[in-house]
Protein backbone atom coordinates (compact mmCIF):
# COMPACT_ATOMS: atom_id res chain seq x y z
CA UNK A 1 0.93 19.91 22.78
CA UNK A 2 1.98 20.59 18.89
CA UNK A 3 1.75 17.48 17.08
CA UNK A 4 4.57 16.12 14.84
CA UNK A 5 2.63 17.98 11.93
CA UNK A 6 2.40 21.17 13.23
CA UNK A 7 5.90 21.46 14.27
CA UNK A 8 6.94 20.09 10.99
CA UNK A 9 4.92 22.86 9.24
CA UNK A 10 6.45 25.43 11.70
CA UNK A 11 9.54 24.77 10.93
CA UNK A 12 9.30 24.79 7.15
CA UNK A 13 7.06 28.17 7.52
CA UNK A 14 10.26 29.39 9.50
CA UNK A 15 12.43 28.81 6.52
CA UNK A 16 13.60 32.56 6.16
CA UNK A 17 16.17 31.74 3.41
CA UNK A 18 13.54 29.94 1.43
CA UNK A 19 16.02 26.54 0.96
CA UNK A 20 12.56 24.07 1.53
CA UNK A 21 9.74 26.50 1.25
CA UNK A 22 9.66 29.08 -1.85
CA UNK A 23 7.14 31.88 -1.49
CA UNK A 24 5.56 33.07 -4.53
CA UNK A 25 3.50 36.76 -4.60
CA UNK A 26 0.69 36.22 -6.88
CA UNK A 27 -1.51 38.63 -9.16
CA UNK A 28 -5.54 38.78 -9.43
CA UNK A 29 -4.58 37.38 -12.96
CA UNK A 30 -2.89 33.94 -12.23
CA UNK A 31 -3.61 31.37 -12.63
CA UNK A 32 -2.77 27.42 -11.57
CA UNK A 33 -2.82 24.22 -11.94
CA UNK A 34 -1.64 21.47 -9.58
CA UNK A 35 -0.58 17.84 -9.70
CA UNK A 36 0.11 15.44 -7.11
CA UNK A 37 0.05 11.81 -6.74
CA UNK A 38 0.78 10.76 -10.30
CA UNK A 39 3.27 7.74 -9.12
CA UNK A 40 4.18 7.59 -12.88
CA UNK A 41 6.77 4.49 -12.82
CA UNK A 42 8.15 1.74 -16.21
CA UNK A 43 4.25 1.61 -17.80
CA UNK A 44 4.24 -1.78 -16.46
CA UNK A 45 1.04 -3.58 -14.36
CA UNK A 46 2.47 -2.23 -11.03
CA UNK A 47 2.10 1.50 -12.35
CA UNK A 48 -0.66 3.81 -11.71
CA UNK A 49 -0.05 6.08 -14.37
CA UNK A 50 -0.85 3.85 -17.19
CA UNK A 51 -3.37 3.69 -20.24
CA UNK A 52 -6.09 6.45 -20.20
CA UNK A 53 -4.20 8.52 -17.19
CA UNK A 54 -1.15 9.27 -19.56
CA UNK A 55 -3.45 10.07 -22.22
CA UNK A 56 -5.59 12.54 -20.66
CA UNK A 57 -2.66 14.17 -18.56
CA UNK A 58 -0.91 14.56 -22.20
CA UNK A 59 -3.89 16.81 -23.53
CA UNK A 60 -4.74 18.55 -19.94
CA UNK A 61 -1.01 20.02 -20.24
CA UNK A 62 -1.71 20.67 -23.85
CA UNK A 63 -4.69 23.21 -23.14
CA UNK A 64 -2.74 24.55 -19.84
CA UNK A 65 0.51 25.66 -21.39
CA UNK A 66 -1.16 27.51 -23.95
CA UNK A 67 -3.68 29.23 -21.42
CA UNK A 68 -0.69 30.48 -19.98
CA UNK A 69 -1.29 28.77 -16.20
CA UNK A 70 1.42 27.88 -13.86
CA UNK A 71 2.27 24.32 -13.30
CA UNK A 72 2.85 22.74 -9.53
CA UNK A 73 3.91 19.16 -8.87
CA UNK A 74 2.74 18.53 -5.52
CA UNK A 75 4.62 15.30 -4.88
CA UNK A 76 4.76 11.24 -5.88
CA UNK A 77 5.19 12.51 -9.65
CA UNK A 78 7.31 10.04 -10.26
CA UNK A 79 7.47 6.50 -8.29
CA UNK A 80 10.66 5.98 -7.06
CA UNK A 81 9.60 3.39 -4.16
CA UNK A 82 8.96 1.09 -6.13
CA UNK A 83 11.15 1.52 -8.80
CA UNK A 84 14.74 1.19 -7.45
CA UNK A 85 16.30 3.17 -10.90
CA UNK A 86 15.84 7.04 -11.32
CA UNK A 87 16.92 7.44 -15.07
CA UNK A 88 14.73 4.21 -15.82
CA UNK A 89 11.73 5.60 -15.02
CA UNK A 90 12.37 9.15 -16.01
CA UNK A 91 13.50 7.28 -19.73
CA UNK A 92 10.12 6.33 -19.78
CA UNK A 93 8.26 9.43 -18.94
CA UNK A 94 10.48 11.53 -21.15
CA UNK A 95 7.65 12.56 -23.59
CA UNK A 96 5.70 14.09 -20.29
CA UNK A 97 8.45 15.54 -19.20
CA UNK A 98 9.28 17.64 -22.47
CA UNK A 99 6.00 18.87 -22.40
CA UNK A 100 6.32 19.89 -18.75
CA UNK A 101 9.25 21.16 -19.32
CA UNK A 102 8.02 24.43 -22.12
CA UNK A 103 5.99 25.25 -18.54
CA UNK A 104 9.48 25.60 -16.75
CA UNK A 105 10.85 27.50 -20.07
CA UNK A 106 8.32 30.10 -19.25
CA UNK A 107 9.61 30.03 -15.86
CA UNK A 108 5.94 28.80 -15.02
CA UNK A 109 6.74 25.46 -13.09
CA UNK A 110 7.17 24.52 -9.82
CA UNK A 111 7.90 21.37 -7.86
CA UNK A 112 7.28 19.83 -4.70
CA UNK A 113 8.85 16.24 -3.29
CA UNK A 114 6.30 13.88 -1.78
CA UNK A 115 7.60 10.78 0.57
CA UNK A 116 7.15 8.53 -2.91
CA UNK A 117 10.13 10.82 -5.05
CA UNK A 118 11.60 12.12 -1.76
CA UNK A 119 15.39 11.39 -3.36
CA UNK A 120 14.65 14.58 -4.92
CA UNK A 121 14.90 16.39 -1.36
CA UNK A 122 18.59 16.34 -2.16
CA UNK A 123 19.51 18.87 -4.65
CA UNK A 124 22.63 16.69 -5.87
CA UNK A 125 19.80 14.46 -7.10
CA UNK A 126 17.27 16.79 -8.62
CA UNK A 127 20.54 18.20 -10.42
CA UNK A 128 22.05 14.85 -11.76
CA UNK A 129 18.14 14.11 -12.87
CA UNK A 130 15.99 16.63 -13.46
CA UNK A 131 18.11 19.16 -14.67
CA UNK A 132 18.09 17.77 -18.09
CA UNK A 133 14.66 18.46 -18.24
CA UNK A 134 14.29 21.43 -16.36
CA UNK A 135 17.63 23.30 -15.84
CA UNK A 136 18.54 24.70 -12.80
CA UNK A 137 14.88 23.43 -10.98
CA UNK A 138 14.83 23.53 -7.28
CA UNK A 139 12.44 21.04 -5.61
CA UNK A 140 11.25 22.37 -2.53
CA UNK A 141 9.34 20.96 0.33
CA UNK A 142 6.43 23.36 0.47
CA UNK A 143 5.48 26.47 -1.68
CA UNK A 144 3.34 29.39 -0.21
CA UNK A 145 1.67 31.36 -2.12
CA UNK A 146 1.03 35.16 -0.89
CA UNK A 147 -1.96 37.65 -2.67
CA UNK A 148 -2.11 40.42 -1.35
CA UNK A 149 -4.02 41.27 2.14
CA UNK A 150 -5.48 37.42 1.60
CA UNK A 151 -4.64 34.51 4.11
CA UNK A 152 -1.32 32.70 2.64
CA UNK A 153 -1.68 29.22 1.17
CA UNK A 154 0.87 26.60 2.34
CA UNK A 155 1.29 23.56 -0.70
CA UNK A 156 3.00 20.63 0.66
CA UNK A 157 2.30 16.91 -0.58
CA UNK A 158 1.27 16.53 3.09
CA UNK A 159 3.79 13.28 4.41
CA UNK A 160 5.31 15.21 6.75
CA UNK A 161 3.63 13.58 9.88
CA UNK A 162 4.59 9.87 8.81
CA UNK A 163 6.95 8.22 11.51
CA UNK A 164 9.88 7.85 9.36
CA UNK A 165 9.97 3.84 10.55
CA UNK A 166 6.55 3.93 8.13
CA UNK A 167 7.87 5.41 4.96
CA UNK A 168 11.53 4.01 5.12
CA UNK A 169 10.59 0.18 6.48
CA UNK A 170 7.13 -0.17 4.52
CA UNK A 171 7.69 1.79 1.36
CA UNK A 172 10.99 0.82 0.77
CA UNK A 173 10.80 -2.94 1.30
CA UNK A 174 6.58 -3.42 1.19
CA UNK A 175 6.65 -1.54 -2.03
CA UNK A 176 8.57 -3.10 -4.27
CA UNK A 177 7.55 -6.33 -2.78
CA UNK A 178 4.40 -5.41 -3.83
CA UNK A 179 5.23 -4.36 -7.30
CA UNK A 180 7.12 -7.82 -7.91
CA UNK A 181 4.45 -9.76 -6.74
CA UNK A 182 1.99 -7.94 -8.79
CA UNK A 183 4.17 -8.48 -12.30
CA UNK A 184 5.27 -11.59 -11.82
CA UNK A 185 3.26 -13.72 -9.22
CA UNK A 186 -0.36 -12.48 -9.80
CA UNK A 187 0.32 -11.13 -12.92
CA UNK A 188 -2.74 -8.55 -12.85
CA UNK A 189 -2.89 -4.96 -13.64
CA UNK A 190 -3.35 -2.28 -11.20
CA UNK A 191 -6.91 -0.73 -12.13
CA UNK A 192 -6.43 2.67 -13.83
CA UNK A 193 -7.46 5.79 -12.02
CA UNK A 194 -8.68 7.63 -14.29
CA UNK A 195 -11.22 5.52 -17.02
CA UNK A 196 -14.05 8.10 -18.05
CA UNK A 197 -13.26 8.04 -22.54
CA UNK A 198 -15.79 10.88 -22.59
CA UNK A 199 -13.77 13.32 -20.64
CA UNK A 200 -10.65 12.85 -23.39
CA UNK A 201 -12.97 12.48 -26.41
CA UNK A 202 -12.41 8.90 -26.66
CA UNK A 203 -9.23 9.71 -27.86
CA UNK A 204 -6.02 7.52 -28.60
CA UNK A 205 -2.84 8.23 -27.23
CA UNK A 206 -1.36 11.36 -28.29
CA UNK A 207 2.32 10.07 -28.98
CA UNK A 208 4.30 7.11 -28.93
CA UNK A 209 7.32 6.21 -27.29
CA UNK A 210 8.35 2.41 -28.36
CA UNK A 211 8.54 1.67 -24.63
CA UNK A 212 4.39 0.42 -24.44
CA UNK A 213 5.74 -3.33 -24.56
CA UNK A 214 8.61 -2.83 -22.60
CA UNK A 215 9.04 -5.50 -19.87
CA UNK A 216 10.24 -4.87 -16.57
């Protein structure tokens, strides 16, 4: 018996008009790199992308745009679980964004919804949103990517066999419980993935926004 996965994926493979899944022929030549999972939210103690992560992603899309890869978001780019305004936290991402968005100018980007930024499954949504960043952008659901005589590769942020009882009851409640409780009751940061200062050359932040002390 198929499991709720499988059939999922089945049915987004069967997408023949490409309205969820986008199919993309590739060249020996191309090159990609992929995101997922950045839950970038208001910079506050509740957010993952915080500190050295927003550094270090700053200068990693630096050296890709210019070395001419393609750019996929796989998903959870930006947190919108537990951050109950849209235009709040893109405000406060806007400097990543414009970068991102000279990838979509060279019609070199690509994005995926996760079950964390799944509002942007409805294209009324990515358009009142996104599209100010990246005009006419289609999020999809999955992306396949085709070379050649090669085996296909399916790109999906990989929620699709949640019960939907676990992401709308738990992440739409739990999680911004969670996020007050960590601002305002605890009052402790959320540790930082990514901490290594060798790997960004111990350097400071690459721009400034005048959001840093911003509270939430």
């Amino acid at each position: 018996m198929a499991t709720r996965l499988e059939n999922r994926m089945n049915q987004l493979l069967s997408d023949k008009e490409q309205k969820k899944l986008i199919k993309l022929n590739i060249g020996h030549d191309a090159k990609f790199i992929i995101f997922s999972d950045l839950h970038r939210g208001l910079w506050d103690k509740a957010d993952d992308f915080s500190n050295l992560n927003q550094a270090s992603y700053f200068k990693a899309l630096s050296y890709y745009i210019v070395n001419d890869f393609v750019l996929i978001h796989l998903g959870d780019i930006e947190e919108l679980k537990e951050n109950w305004s849209i235009n709040n936290v893109l405000e406060m991402n806007t400097i990543h964004l414009n970068k991102e968005a000279e990838f979509h100018k060279k019609n070199r980007y690509f994005r995926v919804f996760g079950n964390h930024d799944s509002q942007y499954e409805n294209q009324n949504t990515v358009k009142d949103h996104l599209h100010r960043y990246f005009p006419g952008l289609t999020v999809y659901e999955g992306i396949l990517l085709q070379y050649g005589h090669l085996p296909d590769i399916l790109l999906t942020h990989g929620h699709q066999g949640y019960l939907p009882i676990v992401t709308n009851l738990f992440e739409y409640i739990g999680l911004p419980l969670y996020r007050w409780c960590l601002n305002d009751v605890v009052k402790k940061s959320r540790t930082v993935n990514y901490e290594s200062y060798c790997a960004i050359e111990k350097m400071k932040m690459p721009f400034t926004t005048g959001h840093q002390n911003k509270k939430t």
